[in-house]
N, C-alpha and C. Protein backbone atom coordinates (compact mmCIF):
# COMPACT_ATOMS: atom_id res chain seq x y z
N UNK A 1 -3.63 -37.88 -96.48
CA UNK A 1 -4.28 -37.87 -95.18
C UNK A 1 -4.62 -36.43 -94.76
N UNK A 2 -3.64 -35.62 -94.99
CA UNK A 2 -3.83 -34.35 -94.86
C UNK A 2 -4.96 -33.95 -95.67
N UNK A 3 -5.32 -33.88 -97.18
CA UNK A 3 -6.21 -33.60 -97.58
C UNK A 3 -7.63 -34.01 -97.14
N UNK A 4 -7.46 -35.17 -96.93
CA UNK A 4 -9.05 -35.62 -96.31
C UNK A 4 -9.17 -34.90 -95.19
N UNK A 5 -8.04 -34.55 -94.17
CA UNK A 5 -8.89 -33.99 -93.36
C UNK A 5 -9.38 -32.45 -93.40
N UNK A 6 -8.58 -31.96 -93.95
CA UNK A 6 -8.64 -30.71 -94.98
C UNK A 6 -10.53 -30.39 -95.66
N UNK A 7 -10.79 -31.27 -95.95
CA UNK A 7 -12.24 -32.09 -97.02
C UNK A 7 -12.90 -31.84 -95.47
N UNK A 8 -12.69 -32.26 -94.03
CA UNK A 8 -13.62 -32.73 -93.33
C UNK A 8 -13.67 -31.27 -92.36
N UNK A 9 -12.98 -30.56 -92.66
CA UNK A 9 -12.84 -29.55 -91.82
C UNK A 9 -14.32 -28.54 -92.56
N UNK A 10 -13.25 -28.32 -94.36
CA UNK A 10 -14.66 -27.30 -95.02
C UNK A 10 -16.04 -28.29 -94.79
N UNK A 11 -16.65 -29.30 -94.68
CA UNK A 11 -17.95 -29.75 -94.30
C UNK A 11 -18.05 -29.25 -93.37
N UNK A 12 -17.48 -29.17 -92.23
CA UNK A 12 -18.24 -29.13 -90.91
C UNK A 12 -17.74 -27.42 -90.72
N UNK A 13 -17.21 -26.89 -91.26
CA UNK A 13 -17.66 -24.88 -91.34
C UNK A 13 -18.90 -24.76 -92.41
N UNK A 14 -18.92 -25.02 -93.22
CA UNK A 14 -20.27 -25.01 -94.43
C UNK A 14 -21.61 -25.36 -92.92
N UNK A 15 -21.27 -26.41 -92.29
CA UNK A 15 -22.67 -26.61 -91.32
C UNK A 15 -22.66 -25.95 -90.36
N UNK A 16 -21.64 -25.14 -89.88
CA UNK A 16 -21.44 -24.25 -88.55
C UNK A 16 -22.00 -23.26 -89.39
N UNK A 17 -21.50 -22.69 -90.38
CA UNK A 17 -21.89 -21.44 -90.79
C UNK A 17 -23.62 -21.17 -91.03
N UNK A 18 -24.05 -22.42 -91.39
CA UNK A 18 -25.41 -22.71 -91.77
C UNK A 18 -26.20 -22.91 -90.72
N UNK A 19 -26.12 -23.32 -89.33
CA UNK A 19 -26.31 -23.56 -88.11
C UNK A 19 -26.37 -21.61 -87.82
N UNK A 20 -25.58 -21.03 -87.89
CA UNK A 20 -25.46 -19.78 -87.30
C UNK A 20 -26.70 -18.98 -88.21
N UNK A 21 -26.57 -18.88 -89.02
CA UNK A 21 -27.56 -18.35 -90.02
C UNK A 21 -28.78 -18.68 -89.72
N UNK A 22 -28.78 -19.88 -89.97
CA UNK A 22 -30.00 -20.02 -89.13
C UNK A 22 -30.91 -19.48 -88.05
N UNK A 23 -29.87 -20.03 -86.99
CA UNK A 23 -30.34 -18.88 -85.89
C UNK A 23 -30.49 -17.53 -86.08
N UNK A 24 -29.79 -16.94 -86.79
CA UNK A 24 -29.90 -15.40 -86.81
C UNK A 24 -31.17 -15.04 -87.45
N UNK A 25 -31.25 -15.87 -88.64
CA UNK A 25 -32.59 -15.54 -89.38
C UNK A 25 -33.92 -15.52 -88.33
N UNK A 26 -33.71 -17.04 -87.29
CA UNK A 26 -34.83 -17.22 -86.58
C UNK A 26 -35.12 -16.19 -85.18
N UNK A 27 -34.03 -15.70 -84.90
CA UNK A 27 -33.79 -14.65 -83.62
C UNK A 27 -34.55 -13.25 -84.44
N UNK A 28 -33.93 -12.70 -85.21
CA UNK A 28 -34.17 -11.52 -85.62
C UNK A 28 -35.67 -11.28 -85.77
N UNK A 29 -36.63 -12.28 -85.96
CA UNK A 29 -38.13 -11.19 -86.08
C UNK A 29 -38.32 -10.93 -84.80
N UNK A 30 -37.81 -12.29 -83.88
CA UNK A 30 -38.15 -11.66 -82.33
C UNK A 30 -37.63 -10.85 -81.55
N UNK A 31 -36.26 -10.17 -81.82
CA UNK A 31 -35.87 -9.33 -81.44
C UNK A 31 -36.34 -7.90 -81.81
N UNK A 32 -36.58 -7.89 -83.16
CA UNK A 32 -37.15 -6.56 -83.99
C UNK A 32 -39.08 -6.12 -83.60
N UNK A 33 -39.22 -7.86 -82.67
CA UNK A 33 -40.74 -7.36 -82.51
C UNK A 33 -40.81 -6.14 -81.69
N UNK A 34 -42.00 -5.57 -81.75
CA UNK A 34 -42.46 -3.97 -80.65
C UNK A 34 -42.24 -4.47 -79.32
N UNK A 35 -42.03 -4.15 -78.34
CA UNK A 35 -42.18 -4.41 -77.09
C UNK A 35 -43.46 -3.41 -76.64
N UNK A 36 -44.13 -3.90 -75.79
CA UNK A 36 -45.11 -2.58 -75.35
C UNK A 36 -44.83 -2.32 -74.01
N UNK A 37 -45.07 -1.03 -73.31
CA UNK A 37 -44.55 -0.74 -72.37
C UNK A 37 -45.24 -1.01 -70.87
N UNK A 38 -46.24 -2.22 -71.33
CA UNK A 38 -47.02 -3.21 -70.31
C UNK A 38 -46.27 -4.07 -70.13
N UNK A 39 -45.67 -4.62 -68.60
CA UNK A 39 -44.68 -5.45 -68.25
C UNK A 39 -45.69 -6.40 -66.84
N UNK A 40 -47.29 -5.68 -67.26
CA UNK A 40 -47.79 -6.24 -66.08
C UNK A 40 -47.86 -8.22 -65.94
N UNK A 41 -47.56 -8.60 -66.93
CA UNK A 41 -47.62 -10.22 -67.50
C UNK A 41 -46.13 -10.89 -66.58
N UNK A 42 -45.30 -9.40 -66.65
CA UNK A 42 -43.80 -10.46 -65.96
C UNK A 42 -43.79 -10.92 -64.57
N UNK A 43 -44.88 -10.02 -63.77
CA UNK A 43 -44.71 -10.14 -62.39
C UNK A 43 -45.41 -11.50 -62.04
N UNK A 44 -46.75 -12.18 -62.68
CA UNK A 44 -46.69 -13.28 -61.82
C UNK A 44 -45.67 -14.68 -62.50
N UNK A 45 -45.01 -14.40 -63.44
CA UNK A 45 -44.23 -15.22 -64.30
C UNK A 45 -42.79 -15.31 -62.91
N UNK A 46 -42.52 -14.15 -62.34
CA UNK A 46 -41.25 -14.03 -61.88
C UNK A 46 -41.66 -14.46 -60.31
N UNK A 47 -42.91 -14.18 -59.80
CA UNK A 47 -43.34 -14.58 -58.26
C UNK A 47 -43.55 -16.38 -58.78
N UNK A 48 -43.71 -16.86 -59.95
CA UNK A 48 -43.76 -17.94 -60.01
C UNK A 48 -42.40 -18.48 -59.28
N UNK A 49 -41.82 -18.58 -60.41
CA UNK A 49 -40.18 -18.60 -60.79
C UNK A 49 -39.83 -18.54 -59.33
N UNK A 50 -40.13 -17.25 -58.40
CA UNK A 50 -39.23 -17.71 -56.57
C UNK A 50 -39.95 -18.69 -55.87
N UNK A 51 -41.13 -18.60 -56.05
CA UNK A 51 -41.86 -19.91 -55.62
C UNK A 51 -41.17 -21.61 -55.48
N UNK A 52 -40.89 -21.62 -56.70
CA UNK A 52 -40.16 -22.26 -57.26
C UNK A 52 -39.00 -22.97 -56.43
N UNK A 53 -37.92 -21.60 -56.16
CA UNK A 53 -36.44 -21.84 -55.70
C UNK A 53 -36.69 -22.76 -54.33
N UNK A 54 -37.33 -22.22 -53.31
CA UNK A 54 -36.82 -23.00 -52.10
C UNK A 54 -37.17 -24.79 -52.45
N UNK A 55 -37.49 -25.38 -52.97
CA UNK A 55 -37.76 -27.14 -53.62
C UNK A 55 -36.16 -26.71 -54.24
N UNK A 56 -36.13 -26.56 -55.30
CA UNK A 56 -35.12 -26.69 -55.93
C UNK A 56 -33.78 -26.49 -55.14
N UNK A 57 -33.95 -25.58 -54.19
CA UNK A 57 -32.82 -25.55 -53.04
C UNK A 57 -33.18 -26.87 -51.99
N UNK A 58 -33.87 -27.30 -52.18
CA UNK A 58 -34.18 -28.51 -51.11
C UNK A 58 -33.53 -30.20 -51.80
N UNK A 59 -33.87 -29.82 -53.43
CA UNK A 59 -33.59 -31.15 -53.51
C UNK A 59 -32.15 -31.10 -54.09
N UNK A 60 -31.40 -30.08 -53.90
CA UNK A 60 -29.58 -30.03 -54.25
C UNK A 60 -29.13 -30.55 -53.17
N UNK A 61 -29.36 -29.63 -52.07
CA UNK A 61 -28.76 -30.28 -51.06
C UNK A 61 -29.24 -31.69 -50.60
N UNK A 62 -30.43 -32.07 -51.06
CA UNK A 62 -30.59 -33.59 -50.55
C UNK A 62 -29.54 -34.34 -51.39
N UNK A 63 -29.79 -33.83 -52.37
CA UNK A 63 -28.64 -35.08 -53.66
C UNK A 63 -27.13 -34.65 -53.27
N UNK A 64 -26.38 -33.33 -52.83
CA UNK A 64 -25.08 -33.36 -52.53
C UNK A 64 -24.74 -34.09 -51.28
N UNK A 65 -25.59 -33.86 -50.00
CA UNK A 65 -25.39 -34.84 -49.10
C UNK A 65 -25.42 -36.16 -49.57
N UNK A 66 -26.20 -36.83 -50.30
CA UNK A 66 -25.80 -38.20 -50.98
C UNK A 66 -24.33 -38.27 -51.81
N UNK A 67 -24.31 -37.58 -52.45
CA UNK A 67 -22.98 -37.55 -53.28
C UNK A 67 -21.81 -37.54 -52.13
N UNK A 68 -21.95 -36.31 -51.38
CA UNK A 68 -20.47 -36.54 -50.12
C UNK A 68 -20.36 -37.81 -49.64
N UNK A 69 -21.58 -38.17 -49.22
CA UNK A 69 -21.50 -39.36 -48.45
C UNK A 69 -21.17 -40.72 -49.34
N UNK A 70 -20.87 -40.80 -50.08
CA UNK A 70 -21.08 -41.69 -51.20
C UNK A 70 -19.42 -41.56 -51.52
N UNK A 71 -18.91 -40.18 -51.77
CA UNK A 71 -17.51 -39.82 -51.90
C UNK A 71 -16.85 -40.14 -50.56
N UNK A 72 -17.32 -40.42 -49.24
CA UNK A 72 -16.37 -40.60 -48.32
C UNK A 72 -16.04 -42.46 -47.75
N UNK A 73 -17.32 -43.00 -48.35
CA UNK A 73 -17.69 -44.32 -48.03
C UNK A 73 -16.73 -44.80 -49.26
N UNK A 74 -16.34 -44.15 -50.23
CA UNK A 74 -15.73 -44.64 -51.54
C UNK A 74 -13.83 -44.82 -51.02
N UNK A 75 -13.93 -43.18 -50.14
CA UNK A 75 -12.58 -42.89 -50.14
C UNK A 75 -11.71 -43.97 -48.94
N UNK A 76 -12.72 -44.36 -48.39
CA UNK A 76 -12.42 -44.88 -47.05
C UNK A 76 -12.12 -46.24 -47.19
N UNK A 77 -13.13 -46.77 -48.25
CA UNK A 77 -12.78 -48.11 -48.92
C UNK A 77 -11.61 -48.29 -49.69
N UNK A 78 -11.29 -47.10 -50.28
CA UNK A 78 -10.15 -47.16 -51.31
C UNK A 78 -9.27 -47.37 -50.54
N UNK A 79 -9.23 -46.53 -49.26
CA UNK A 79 -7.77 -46.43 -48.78
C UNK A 79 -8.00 -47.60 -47.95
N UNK A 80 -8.66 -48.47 -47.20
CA UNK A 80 -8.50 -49.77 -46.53
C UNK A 80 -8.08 -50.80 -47.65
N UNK A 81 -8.49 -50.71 -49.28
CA UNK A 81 -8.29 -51.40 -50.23
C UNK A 81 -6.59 -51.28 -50.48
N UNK A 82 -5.94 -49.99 -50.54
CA UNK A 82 -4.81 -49.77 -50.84
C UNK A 82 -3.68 -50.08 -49.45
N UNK A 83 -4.15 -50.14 -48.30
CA UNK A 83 -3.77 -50.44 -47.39
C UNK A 83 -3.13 -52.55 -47.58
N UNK A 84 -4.54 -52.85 -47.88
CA UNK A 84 -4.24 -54.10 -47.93
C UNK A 84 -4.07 -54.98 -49.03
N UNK A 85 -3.55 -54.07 -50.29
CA UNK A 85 -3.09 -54.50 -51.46
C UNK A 85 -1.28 -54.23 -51.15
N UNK A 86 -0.75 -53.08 -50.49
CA UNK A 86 0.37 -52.93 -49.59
C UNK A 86 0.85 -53.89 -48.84
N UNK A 87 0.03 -54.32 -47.95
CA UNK A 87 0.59 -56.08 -46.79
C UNK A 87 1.07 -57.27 -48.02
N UNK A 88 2.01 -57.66 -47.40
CA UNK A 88 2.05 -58.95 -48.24
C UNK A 88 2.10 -59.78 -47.13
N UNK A 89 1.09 -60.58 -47.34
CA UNK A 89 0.80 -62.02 -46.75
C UNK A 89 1.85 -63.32 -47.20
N UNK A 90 2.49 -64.16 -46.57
CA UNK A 90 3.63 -65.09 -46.53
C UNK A 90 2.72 -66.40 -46.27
């Protein structure tokens, strides 16, 4: 038993190791590419990007107010549930 798992361990480092390699091979031309010292392309990429935030701040808090409310309607039931699993009826 020990050996098999022994067997299942070297498979799955042989594919981690091969997984990593991978990536490295595929990272490295893009890291080694030139950068040029024109960055004028990032600014409307990044005024996008804040554009962006206030929705994404709109629809968290819509979905956590659902979630609380959802967590208190749960808790409230539980405990009227545990309340009256407690009574014993005669």
């Amino acid at each position: 038993m020990v050996l098999a798992m022994l067997e299942k361990l070297k498979a799955h480092r042989t594919k981690v190791i091969t997984a990593v390699a991978t990536a490295t091979t595929a990272i490295a031309p893009a890291s080694a590419a030139e950068v040029s010292g024109n960055l004028s392309a990032v600014g409307p990429i990044i005024n996008d990007a804040a554009g962006i935030m206030p929705y994404v701040l709109a629809l968290v808090i819509s979905v956590a107010g659902v979630i609380i409310g959802m967590a208190v309607i749960r808790f409230v039931t539980g405990l009227f549930d545990s309340i009256l699993q407690g009574m014993r009826f005669r």
